[in-house]
ModelCIF file with pLDDT and N, C-alpha, C, O atoms, coordinates in Angstrom:
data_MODEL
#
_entry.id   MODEL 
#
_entity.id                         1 
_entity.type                       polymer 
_entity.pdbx_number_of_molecules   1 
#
_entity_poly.entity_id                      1 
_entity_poly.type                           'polypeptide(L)' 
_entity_poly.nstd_linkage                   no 
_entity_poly.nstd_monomer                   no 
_entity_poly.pdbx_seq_one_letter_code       
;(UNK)(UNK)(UNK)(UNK)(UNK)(UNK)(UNK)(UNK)(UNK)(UNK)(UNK)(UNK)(UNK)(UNK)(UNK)(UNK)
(UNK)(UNK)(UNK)(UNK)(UNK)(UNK)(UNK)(UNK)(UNK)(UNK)(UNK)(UNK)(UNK)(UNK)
;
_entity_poly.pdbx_seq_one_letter_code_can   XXXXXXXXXXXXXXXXXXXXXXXXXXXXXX 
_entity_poly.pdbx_strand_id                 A 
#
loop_
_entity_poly_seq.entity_id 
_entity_poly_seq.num 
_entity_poly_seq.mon_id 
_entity_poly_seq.hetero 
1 1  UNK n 
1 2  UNK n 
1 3  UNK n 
1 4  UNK n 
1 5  UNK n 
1 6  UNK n 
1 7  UNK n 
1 8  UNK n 
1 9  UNK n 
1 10 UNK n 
1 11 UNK n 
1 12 UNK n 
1 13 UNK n 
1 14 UNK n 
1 15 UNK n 
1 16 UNK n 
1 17 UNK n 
1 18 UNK n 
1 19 UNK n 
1 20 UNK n 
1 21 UNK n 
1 22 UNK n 
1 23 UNK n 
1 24 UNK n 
1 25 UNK n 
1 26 UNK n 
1 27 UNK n 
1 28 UNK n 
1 29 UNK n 
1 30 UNK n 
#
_struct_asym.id          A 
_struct_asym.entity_id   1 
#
loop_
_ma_qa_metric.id 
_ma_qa_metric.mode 
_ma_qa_metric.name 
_ma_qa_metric.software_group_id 
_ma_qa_metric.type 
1 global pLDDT . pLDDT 
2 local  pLDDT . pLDDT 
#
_ma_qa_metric_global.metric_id      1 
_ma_qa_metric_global.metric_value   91.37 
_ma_qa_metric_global.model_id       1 
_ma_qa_metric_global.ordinal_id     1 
#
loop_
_ma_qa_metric_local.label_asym_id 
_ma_qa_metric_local.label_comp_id 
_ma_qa_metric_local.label_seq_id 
_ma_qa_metric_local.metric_id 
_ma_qa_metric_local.metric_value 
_ma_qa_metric_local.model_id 
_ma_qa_metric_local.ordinal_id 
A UNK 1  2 88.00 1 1  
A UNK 2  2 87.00 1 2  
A UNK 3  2 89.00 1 3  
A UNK 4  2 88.00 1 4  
A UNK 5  2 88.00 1 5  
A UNK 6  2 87.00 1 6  
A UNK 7  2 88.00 1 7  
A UNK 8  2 90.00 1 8  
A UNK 9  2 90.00 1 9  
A UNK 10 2 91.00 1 10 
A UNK 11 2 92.00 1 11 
A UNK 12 2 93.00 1 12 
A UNK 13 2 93.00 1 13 
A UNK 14 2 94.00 1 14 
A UNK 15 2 94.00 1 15 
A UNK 16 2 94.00 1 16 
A UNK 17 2 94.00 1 17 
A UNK 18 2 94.00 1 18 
A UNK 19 2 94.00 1 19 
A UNK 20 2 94.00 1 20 
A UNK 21 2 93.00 1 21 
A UNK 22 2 92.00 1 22 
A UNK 23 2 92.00 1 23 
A UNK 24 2 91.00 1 24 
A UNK 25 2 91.00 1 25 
A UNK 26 2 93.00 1 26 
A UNK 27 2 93.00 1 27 
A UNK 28 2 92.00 1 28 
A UNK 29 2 91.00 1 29 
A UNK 30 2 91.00 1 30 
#
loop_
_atom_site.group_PDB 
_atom_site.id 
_atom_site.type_symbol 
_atom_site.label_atom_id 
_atom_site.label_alt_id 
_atom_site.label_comp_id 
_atom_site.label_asym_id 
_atom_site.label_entity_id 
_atom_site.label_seq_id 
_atom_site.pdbx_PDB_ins_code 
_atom_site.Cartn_x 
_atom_site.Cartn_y 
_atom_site.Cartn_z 
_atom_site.occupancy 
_atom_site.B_iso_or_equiv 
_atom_site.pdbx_formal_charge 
_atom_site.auth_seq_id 
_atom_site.auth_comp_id 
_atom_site.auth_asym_id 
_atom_site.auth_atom_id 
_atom_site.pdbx_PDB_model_num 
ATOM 1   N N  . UNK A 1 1  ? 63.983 45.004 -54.192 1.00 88.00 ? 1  UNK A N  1 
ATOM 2   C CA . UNK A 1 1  ? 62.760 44.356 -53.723 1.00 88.00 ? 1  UNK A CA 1 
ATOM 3   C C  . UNK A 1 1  ? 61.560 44.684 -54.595 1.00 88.00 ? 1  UNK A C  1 
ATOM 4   O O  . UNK A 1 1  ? 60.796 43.722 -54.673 1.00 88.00 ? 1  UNK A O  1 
ATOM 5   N N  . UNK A 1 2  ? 61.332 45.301 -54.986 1.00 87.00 ? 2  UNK A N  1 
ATOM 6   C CA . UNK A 1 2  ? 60.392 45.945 -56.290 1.00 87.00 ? 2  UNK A CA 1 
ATOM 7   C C  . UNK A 1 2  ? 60.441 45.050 -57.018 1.00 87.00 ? 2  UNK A C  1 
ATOM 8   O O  . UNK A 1 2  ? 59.390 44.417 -57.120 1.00 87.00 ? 2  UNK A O  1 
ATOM 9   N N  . UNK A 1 3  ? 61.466 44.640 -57.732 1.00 89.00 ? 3  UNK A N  1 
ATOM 10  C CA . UNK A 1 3  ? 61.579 43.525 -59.011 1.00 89.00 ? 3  UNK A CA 1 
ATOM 11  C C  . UNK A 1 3  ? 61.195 42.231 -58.571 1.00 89.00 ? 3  UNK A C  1 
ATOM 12  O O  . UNK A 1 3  ? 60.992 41.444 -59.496 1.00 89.00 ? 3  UNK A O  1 
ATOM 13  N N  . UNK A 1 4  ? 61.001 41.683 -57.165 1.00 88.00 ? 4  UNK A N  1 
ATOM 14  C CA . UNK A 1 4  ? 60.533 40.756 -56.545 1.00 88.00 ? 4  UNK A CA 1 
ATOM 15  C C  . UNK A 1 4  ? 58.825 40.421 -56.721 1.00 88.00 ? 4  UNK A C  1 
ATOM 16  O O  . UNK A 1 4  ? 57.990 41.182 -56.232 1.00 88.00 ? 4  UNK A O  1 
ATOM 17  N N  . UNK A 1 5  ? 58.491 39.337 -57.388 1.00 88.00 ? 5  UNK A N  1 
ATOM 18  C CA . UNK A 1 5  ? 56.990 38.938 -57.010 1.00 88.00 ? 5  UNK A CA 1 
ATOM 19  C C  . UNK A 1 5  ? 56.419 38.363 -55.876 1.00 88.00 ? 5  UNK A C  1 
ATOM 20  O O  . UNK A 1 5  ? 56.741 37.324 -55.301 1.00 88.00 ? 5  UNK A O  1 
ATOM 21  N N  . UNK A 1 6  ? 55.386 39.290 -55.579 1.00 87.00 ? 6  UNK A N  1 
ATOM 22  C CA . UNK A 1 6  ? 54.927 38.261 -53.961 1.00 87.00 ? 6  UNK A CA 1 
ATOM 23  C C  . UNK A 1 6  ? 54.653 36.896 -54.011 1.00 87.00 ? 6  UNK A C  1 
ATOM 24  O O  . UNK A 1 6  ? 54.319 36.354 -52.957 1.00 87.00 ? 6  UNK A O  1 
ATOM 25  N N  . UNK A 1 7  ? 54.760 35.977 -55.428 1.00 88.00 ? 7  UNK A N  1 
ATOM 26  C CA . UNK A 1 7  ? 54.362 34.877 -55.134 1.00 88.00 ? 7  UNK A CA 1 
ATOM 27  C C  . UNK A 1 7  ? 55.771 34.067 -54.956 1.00 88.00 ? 7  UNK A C  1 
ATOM 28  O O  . UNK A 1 7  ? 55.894 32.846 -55.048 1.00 88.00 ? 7  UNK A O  1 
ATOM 29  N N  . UNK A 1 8  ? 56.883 35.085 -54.659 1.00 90.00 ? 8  UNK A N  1 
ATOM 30  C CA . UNK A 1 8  ? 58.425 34.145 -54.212 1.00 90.00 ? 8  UNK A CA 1 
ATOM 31  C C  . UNK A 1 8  ? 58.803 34.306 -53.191 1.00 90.00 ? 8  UNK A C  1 
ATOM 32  O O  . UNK A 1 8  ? 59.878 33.759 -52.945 1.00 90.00 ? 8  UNK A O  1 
ATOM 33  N N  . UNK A 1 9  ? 58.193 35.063 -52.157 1.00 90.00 ? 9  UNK A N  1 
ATOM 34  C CA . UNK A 1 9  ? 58.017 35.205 -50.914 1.00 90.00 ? 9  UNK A CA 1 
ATOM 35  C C  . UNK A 1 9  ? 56.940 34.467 -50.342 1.00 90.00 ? 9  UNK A C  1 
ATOM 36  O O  . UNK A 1 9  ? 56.952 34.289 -49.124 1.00 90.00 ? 9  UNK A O  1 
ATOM 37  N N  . UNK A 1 10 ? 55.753 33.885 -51.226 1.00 91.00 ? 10 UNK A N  1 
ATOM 38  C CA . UNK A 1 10 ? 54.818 33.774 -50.059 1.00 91.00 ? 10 UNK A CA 1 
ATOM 39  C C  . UNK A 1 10 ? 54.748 32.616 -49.132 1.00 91.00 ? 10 UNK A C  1 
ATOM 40  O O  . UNK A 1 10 ? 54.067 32.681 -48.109 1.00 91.00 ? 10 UNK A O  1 
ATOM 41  N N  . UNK A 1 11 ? 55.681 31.168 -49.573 1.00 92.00 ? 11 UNK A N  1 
ATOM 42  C CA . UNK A 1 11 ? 55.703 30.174 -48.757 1.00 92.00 ? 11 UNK A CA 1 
ATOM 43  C C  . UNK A 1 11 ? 56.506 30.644 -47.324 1.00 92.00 ? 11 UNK A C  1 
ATOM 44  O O  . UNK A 1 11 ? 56.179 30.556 -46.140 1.00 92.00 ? 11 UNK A O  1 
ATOM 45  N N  . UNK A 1 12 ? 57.661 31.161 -47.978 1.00 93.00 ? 12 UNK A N  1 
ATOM 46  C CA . UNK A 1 12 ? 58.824 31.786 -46.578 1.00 93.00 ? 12 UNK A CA 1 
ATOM 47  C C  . UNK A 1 12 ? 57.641 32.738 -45.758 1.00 93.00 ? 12 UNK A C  1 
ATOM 48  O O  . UNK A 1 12 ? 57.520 32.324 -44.605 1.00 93.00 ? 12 UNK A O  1 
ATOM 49  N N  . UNK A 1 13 ? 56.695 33.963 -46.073 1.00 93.00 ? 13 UNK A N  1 
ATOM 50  C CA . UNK A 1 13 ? 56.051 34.639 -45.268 1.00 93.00 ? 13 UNK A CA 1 
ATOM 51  C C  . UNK A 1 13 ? 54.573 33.701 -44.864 1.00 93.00 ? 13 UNK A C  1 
ATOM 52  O O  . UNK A 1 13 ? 53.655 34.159 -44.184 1.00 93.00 ? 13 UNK A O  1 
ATOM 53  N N  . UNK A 1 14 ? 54.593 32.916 -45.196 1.00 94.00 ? 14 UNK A N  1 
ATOM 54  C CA . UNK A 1 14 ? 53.547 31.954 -44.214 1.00 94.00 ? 14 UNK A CA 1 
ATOM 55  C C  . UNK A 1 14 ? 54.154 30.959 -43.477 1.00 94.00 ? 14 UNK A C  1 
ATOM 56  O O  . UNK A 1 14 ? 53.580 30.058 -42.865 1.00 94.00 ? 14 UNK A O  1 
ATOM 57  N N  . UNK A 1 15 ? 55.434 31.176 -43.568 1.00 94.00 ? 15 UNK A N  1 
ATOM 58  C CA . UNK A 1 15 ? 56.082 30.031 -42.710 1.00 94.00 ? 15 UNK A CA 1 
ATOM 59  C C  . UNK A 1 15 ? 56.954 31.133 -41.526 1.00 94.00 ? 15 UNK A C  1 
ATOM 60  O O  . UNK A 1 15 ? 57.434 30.589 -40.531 1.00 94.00 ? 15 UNK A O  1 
ATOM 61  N N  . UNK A 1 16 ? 57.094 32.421 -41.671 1.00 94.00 ? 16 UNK A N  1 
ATOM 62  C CA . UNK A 1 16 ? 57.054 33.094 -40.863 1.00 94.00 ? 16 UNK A CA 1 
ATOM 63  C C  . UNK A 1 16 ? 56.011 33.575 -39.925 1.00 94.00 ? 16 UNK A C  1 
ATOM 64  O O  . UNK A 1 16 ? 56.022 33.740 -38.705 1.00 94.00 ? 16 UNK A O  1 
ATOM 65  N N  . UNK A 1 17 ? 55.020 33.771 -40.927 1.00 94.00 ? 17 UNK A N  1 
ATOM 66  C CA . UNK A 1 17 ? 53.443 33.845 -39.829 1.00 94.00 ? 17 UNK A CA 1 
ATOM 67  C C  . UNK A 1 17 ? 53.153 32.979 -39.095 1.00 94.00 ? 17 UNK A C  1 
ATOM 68  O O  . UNK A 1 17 ? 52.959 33.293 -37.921 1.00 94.00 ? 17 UNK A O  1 
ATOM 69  N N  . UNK A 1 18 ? 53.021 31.674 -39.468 1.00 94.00 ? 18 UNK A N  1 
ATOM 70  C CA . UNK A 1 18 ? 52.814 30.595 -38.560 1.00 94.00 ? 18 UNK A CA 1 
ATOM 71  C C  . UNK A 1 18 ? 53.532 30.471 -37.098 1.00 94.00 ? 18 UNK A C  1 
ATOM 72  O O  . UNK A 1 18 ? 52.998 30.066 -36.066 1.00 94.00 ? 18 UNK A O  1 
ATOM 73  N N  . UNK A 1 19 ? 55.108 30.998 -37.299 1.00 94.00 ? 19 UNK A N  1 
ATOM 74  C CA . UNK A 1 19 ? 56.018 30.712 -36.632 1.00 94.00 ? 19 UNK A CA 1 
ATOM 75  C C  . UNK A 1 19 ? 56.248 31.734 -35.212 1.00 94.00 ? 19 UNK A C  1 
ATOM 76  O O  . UNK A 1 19 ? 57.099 31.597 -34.334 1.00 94.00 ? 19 UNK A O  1 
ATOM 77  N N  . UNK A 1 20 ? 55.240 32.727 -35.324 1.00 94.00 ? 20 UNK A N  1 
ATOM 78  C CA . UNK A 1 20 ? 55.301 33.927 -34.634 1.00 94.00 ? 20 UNK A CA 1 
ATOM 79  C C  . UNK A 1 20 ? 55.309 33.464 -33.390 1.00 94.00 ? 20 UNK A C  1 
ATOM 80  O O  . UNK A 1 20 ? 54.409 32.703 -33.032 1.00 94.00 ? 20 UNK A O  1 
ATOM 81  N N  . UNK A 1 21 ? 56.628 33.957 -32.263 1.00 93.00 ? 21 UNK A N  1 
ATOM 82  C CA . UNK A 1 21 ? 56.054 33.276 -30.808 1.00 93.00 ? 21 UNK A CA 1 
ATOM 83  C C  . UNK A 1 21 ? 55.049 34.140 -30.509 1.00 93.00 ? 21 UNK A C  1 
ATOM 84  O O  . UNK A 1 21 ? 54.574 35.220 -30.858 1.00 93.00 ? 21 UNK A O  1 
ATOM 85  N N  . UNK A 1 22 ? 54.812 32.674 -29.222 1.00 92.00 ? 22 UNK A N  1 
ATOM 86  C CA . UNK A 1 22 ? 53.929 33.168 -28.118 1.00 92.00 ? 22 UNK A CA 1 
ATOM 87  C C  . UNK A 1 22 ? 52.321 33.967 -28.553 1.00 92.00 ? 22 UNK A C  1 
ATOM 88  O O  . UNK A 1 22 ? 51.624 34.697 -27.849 1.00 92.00 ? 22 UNK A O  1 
ATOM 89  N N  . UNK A 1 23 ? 52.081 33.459 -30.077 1.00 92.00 ? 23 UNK A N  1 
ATOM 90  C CA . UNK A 1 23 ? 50.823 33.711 -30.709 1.00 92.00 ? 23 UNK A CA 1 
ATOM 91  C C  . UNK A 1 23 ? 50.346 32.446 -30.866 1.00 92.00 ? 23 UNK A C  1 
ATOM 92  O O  . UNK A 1 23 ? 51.083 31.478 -31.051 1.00 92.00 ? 23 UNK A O  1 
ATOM 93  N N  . UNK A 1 24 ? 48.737 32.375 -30.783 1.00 91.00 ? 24 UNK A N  1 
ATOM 94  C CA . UNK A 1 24 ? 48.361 31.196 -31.333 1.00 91.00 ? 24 UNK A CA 1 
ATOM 95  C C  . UNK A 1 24 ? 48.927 29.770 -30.892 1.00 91.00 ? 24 UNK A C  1 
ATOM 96  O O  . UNK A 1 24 ? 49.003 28.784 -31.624 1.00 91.00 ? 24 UNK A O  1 
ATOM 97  N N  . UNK A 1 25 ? 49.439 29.882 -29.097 1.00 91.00 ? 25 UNK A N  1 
ATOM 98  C CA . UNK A 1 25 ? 49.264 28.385 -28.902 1.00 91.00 ? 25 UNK A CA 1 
ATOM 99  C C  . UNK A 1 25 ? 51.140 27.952 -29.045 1.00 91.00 ? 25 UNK A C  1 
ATOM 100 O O  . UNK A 1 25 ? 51.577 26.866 -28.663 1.00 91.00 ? 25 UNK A O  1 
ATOM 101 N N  . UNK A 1 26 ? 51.992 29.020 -29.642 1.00 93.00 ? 26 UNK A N  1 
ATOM 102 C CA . UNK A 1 26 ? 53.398 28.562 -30.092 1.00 93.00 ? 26 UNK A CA 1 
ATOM 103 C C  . UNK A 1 26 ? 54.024 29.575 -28.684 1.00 93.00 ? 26 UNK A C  1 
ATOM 104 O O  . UNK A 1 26 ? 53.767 30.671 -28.184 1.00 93.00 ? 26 UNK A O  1 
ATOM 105 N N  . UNK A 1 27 ? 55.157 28.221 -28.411 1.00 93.00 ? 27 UNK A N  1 
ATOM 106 C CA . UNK A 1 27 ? 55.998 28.793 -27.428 1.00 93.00 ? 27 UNK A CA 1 
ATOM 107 C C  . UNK A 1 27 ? 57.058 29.730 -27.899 1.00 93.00 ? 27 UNK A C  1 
ATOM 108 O O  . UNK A 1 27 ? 57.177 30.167 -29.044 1.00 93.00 ? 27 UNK A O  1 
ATOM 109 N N  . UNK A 1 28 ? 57.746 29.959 -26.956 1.00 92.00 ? 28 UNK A N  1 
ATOM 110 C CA . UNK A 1 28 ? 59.047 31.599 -27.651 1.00 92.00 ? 28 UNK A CA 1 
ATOM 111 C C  . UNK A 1 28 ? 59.907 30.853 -28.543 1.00 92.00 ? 28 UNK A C  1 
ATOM 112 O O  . UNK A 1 28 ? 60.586 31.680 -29.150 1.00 92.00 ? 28 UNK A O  1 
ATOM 113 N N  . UNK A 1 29 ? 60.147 29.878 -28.845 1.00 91.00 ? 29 UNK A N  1 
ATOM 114 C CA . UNK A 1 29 ? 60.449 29.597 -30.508 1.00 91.00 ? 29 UNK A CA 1 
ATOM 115 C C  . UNK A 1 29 ? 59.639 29.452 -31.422 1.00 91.00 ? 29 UNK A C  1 
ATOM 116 O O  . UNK A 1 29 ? 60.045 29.056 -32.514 1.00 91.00 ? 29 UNK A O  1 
ATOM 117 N N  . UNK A 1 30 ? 58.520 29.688 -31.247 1.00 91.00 ? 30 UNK A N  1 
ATOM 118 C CA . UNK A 1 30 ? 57.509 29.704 -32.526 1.00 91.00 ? 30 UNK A CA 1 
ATOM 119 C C  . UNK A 1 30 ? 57.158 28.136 -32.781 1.00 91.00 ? 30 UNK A C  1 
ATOM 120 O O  . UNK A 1 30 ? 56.402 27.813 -33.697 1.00 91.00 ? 30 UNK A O  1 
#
């Protein structure tokens, strides 16, 4: 994970943030 750049994660980890249940209006599937 070291050899990894955050900019090849960052669509998947904003599409995980978004997806968070029961935050922001999203039911328990996100």
């Amino acid at each position: 994970l070291l050899m990894v750049p955050f900019q090849i994660i960052l669509v998947p980890l904003f599409l995980i943030v978004k997806s968070v249940p029961l935050f922001g209006g999203n039911n328990i599937l996100g």
